[in-house]
N, C-alpha and C. Protein backbone atom coordinates (compact mmCIF):
# COMPACT_ATOMS: atom_id res chain seq x y z
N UNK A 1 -50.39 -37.91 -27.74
CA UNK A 1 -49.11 -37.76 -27.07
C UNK A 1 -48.08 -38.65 -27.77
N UNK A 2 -46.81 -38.24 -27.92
CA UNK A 2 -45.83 -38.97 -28.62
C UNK A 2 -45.25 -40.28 -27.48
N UNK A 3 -44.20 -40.48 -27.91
CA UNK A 3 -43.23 -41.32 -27.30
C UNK A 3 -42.27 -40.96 -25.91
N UNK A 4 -41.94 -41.07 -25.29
CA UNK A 4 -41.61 -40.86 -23.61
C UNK A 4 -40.47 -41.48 -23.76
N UNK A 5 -39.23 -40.66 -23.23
CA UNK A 5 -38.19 -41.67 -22.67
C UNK A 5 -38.56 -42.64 -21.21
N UNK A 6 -37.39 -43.02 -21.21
CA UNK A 6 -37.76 -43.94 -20.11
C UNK A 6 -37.73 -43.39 -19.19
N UNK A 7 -36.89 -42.39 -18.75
CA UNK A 7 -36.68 -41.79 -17.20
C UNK A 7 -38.38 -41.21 -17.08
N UNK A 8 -38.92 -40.43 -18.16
CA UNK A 8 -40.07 -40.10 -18.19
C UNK A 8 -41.19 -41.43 -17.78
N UNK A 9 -41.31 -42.36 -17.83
CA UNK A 9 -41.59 -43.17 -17.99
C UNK A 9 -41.41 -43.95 -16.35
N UNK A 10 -40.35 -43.62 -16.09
CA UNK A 10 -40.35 -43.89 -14.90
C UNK A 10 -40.74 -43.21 -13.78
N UNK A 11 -40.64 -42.06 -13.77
CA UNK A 11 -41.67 -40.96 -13.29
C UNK A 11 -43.19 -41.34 -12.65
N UNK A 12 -43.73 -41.44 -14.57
CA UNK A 12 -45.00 -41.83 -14.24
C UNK A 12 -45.64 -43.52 -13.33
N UNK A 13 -44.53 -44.24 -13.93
CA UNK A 13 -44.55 -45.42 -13.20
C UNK A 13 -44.93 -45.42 -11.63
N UNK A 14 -43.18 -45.49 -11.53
CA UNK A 14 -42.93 -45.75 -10.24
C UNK A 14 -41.84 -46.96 -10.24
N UNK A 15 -41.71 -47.09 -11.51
CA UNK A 15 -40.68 -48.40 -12.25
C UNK A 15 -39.54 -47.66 -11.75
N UNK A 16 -38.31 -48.41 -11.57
CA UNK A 16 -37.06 -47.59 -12.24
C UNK A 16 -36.35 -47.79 -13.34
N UNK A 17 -35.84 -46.69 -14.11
CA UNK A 17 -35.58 -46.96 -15.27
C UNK A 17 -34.70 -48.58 -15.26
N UNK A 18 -33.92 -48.87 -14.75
CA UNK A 18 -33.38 -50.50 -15.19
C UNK A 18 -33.88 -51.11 -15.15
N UNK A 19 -35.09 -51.30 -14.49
CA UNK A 19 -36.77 -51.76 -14.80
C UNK A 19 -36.85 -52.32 -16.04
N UNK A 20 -37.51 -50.94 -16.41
CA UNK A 20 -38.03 -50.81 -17.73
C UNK A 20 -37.26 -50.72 -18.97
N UNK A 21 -35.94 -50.35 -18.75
CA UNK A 21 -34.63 -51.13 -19.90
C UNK A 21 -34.59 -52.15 -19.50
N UNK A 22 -34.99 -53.18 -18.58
CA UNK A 22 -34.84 -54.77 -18.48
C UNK A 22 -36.11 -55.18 -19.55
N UNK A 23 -37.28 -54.66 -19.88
CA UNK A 23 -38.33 -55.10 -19.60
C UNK A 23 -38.61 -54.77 -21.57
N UNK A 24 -37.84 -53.41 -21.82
CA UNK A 24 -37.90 -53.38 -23.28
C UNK A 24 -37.08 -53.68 -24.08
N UNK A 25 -35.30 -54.51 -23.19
CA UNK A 25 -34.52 -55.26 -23.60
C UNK A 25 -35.45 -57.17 -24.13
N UNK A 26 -36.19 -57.21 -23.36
CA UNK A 26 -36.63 -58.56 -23.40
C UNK A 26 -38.19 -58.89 -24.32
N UNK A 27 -38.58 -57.65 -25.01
CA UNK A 27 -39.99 -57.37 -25.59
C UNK A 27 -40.87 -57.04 -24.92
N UNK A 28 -40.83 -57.64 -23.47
CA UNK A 28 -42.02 -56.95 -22.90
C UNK A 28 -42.73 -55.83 -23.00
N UNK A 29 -42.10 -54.80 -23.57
CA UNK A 29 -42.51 -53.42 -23.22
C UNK A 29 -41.89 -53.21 -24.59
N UNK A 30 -42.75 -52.79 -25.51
CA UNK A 30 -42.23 -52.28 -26.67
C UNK A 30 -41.85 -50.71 -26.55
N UNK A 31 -40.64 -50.51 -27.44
CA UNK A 31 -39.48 -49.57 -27.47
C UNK A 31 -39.20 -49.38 -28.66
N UNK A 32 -38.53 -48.20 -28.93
CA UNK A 32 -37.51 -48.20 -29.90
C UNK A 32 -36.58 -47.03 -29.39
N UNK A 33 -35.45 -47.13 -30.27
CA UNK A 33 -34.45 -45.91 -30.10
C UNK A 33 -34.80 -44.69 -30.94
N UNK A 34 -33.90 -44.11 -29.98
CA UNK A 34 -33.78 -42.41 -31.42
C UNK A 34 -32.56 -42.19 -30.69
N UNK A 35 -31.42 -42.18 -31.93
CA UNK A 35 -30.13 -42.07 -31.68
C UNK A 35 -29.57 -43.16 -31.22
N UNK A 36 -28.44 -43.32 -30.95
CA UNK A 36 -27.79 -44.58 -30.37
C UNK A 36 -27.82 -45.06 -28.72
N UNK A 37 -28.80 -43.91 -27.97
CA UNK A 37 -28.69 -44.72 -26.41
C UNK A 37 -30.03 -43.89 -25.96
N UNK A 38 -30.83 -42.93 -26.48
CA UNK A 38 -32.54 -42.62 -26.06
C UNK A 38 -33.39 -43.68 -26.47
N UNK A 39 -33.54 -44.22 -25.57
CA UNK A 39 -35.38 -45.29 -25.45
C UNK A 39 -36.31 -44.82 -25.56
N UNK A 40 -37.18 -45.13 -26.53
CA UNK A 40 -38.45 -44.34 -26.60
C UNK A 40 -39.60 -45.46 -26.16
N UNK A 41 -40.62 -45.04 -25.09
CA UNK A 41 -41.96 -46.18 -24.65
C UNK A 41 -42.73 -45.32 -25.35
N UNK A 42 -44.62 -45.92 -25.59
CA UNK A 42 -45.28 -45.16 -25.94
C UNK A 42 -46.09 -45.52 -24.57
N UNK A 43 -46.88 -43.80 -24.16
CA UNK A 43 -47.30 -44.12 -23.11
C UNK A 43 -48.38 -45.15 -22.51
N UNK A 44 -49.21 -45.42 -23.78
CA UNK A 44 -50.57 -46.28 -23.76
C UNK A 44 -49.88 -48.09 -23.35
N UNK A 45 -48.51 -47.97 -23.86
CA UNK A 45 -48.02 -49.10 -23.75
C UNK A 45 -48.17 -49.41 -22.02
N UNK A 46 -47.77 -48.73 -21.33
CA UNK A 46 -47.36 -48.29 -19.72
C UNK A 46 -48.18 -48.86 -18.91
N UNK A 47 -49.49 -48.61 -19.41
CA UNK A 47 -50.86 -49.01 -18.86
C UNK A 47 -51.08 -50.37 -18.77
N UNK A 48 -50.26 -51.17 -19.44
CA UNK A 48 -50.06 -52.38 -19.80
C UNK A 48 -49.52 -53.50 -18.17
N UNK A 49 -48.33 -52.78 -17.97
CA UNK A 49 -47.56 -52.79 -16.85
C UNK A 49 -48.54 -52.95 -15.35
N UNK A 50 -47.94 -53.90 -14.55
CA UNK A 50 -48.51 -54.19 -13.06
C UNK A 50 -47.80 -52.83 -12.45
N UNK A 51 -48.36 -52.40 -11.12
CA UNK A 51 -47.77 -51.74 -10.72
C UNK A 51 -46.76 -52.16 -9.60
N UNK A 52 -45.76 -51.19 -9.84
CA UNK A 52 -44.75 -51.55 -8.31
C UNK A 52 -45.48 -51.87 -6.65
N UNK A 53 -44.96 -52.23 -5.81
CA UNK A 53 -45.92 -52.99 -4.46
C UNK A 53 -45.26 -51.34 -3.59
């Protein structure tokens, strides 16, 4: 499976995306862009993540 935006990402979570742009602004959660404002997570990364309460 490729790379996931974040809204995708948030989906699967349960994060919300300002979450997880907080979280791949700060390294926690490795990212990259495609284009000047799509976030890309990889999903294996995700698994990484505590879950929301």
């Amino acid at each position: 499976m490729g790379k996931i935006s974040l809204k995708q990402a948030a989906e699967l979570t349960g994060f919300s995306v300002d979450y997880l742009r907080r979280l791949a602004k700060s390294g926690e959660l490795p990212a990259s862009r495609r284009g000047k404002r799509l976030i890309v997570v990889d999903p294996a990364d995700l698994a990484l993540l505590d879950r929301p309460l």
